[in-house]
PDB file of N, CA and C in Angstrom:
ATOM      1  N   UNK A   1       3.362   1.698 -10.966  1.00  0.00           N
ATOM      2  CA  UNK A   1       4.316   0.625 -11.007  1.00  0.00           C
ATOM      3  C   UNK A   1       5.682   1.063 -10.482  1.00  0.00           C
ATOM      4  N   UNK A   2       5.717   2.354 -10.334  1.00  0.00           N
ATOM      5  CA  UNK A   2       7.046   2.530  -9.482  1.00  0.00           C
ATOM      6  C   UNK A   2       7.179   2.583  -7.890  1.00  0.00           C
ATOM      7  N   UNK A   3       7.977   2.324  -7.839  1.00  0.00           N
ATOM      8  CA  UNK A   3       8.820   1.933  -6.282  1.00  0.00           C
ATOM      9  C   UNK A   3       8.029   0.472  -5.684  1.00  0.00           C
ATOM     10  N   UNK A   4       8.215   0.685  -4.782  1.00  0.00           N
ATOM     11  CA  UNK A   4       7.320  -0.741  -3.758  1.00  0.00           C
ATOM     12  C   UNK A   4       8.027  -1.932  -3.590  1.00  0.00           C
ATOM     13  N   UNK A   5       7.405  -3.108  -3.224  1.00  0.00           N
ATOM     14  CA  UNK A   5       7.863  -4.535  -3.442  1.00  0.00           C
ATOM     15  C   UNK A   5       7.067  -5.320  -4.422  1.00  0.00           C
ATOM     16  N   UNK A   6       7.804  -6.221  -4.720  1.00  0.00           N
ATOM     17  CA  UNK A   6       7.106  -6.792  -5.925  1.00  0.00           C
ATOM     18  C   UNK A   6       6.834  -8.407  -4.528  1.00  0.00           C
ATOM     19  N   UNK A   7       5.551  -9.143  -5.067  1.00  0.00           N
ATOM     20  CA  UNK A   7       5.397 -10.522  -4.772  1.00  0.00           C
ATOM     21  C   UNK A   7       6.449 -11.188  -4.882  1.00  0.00           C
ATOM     22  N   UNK A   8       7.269 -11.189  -6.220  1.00  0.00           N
ATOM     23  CA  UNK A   8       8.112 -12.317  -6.484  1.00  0.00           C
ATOM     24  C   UNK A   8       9.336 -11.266  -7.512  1.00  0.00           C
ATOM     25  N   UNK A   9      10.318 -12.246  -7.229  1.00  0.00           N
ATOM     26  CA  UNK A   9      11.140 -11.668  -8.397  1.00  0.00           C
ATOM     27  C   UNK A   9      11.319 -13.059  -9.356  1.00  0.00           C
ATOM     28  N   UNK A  10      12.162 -12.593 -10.547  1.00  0.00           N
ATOM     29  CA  UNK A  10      12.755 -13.744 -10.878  1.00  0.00           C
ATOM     30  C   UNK A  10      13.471 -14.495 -10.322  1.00  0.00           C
ATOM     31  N   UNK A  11      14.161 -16.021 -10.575  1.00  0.00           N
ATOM     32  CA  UNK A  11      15.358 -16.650 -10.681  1.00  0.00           C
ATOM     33  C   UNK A  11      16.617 -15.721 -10.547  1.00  0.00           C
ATOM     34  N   UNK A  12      16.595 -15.095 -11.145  1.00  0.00           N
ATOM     35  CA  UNK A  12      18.173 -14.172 -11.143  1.00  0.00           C
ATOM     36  C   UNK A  12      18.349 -12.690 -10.220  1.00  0.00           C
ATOM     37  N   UNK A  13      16.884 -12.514  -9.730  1.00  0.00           N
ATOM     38  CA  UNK A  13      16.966 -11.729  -9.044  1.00  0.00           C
ATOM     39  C   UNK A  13      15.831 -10.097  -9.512  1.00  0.00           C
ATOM     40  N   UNK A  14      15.825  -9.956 -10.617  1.00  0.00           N
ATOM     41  CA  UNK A  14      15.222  -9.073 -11.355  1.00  0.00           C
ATOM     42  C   UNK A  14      14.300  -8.945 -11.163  1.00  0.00           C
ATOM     43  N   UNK A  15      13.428  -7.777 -11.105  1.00  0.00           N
ATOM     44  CA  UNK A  15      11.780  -7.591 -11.475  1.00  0.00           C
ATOM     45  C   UNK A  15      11.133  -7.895 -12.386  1.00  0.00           C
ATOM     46  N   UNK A  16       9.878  -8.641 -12.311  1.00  0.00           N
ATOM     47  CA  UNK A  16       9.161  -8.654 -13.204  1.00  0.00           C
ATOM     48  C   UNK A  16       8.788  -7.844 -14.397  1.00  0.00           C
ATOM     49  N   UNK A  17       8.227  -8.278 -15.680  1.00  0.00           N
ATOM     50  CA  UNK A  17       7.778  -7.469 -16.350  1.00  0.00           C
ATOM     51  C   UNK A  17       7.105  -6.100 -16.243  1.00  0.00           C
ATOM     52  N   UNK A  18       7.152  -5.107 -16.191  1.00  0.00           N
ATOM     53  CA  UNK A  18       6.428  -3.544 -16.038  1.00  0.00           C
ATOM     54  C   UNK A  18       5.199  -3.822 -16.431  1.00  0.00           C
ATOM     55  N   UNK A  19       4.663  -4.935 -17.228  1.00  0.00           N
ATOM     56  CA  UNK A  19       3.304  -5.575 -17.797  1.00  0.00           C
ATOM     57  C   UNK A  19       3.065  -6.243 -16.616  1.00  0.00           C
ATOM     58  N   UNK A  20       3.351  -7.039 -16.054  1.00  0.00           N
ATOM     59  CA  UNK A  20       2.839  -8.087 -15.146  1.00  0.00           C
ATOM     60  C   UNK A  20       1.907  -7.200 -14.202  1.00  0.00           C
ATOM     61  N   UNK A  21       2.092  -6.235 -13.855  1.00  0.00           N
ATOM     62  CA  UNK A  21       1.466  -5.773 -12.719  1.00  0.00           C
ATOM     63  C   UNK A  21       0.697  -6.815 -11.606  1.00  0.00           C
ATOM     64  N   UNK A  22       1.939  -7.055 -10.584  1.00  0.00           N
ATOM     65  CA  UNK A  22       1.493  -7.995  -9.394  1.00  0.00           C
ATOM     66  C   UNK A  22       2.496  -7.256  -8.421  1.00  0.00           C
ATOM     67  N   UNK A  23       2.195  -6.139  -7.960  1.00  0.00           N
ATOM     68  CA  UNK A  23       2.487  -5.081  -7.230  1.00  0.00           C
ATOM     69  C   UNK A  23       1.379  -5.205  -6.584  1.00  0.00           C
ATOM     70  N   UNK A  24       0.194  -6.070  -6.124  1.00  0.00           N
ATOM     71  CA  UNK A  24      -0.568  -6.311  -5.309  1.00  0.00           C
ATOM     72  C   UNK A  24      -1.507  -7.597  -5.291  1.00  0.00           C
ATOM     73  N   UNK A  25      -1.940  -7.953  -4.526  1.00  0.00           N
ATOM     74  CA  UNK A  25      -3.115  -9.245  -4.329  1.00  0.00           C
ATOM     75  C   UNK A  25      -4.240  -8.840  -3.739  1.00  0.00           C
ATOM     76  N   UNK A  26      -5.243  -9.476  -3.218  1.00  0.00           N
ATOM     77  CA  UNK A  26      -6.304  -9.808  -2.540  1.00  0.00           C
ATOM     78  C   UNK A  26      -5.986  -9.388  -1.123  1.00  0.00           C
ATOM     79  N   UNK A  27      -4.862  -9.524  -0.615  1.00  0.00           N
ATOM     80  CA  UNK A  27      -4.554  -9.504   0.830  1.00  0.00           C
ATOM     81  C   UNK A  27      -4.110  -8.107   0.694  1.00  0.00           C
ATOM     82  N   UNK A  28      -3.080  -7.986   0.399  1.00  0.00           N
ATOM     83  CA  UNK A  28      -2.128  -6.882   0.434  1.00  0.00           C
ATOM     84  C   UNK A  28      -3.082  -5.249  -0.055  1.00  0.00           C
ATOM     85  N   UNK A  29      -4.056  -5.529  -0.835  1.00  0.00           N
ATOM     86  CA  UNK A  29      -4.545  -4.260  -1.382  1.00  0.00           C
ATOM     87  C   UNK A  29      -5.863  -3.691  -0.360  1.00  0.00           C
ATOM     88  N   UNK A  30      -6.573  -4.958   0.495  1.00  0.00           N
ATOM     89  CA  UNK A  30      -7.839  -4.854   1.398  1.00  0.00           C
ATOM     90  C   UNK A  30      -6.535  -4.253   2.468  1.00  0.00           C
ATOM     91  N   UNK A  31      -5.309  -5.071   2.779  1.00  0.00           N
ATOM     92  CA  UNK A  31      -4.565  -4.463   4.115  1.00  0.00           C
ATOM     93  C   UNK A  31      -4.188  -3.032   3.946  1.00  0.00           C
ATOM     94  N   UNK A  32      -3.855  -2.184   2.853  1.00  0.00           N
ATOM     95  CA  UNK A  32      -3.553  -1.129   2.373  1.00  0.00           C
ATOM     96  C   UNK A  32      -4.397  -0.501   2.585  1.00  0.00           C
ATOM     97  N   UNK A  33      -5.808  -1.073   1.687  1.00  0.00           N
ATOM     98  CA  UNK A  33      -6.848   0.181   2.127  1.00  0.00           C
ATOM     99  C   UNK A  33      -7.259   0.379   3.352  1.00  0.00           C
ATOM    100  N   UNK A  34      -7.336  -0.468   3.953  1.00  0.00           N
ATOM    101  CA  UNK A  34      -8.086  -0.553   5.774  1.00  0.00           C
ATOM    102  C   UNK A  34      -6.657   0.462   6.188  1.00  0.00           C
ATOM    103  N   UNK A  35      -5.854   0.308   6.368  1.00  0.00           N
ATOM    104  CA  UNK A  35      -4.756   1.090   6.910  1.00  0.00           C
ATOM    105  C   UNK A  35      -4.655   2.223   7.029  1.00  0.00           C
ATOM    106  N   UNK A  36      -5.152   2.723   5.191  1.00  0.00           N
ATOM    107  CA  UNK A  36      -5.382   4.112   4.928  1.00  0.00           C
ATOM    108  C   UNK A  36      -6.426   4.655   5.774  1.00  0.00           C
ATOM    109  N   UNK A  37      -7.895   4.027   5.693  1.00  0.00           N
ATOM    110  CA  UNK A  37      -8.794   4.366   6.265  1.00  0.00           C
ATOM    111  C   UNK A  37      -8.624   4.943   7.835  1.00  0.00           C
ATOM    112  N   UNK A  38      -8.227   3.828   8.337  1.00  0.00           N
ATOM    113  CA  UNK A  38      -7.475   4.044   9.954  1.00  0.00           C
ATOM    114  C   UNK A  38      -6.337   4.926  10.050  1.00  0.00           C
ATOM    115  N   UNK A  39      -6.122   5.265   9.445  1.00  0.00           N
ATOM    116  CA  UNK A  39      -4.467   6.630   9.521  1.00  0.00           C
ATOM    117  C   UNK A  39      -5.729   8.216   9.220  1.00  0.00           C
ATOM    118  N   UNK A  40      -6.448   7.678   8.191  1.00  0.00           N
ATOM    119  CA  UNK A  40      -7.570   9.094   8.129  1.00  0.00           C
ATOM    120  C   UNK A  40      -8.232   9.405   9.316  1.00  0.00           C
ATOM    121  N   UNK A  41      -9.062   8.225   9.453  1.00  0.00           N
ATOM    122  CA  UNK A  41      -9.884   8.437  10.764  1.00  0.00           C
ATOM    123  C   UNK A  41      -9.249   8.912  12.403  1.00  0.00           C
ATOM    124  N   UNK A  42      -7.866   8.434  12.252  1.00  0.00           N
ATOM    125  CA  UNK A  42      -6.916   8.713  13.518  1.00  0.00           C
ATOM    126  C   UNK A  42      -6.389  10.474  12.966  1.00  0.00           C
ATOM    127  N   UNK A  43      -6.182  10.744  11.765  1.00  0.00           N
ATOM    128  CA  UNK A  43      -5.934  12.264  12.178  1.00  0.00           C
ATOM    129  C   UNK A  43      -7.192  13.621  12.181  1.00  0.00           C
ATOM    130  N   UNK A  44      -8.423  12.845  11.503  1.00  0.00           N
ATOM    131  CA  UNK A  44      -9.841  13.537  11.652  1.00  0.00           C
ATOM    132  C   UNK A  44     -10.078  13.833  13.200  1.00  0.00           C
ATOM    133  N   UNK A  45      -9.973  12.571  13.840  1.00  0.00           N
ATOM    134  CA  UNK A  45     -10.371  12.748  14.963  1.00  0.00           C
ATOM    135  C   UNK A  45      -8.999  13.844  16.064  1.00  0.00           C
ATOM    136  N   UNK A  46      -7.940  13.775  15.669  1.00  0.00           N
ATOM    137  CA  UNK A  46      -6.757  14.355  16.213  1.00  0.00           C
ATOM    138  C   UNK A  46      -7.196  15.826  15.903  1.00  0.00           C
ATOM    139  N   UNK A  47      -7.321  16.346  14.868  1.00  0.00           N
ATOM    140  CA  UNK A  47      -7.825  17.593  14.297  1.00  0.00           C
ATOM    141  C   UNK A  47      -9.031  18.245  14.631  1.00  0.00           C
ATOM    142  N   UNK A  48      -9.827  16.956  15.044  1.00  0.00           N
ATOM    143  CA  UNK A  48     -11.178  17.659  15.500  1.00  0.00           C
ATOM    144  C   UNK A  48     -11.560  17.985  16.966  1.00  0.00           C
ATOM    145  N   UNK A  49     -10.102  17.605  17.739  1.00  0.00           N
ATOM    146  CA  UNK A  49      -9.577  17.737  18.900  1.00  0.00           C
ATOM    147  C   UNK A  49      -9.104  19.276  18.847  1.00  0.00           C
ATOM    148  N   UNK A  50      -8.386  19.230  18.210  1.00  0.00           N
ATOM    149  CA  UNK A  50      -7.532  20.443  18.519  1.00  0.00           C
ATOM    150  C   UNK A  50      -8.211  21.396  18.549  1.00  0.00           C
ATOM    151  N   UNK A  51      -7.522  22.806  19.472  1.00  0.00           N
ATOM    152  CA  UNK A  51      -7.894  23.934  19.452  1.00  0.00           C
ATOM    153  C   UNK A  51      -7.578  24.924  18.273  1.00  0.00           C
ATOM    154  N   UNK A  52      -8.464  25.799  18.118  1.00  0.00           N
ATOM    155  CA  UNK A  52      -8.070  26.698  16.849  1.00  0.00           C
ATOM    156  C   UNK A  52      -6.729  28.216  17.173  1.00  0.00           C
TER     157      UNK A  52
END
């Protein structure tokens, strides 16, 4: 629950409850993981390039 963006804040500006946990959705957590995946697979293959 620390750092990031939150979905929504309050009215006044504030973060949500530390309970709420909506530090992610449906969209945002499949776009995260695919991302990760593709940042792995782009330095496997960079590494498996290289010379020793």
């Amino acid at each position: 629950m620390n750092g990031g963006w939150y979905a929504y804040v309050r009215p006044d500006g504030s973060a949500p409850s530390r309970n709420a946990n909506i530090k992610t959705d449906a969209w945002t957590e499949g776009y995260n993981q695919g991302r990760a995946l593709l940042n792995t697979s782009a330095l496997l293959r960079k590494l498996a390039m290289a010379k020793p």
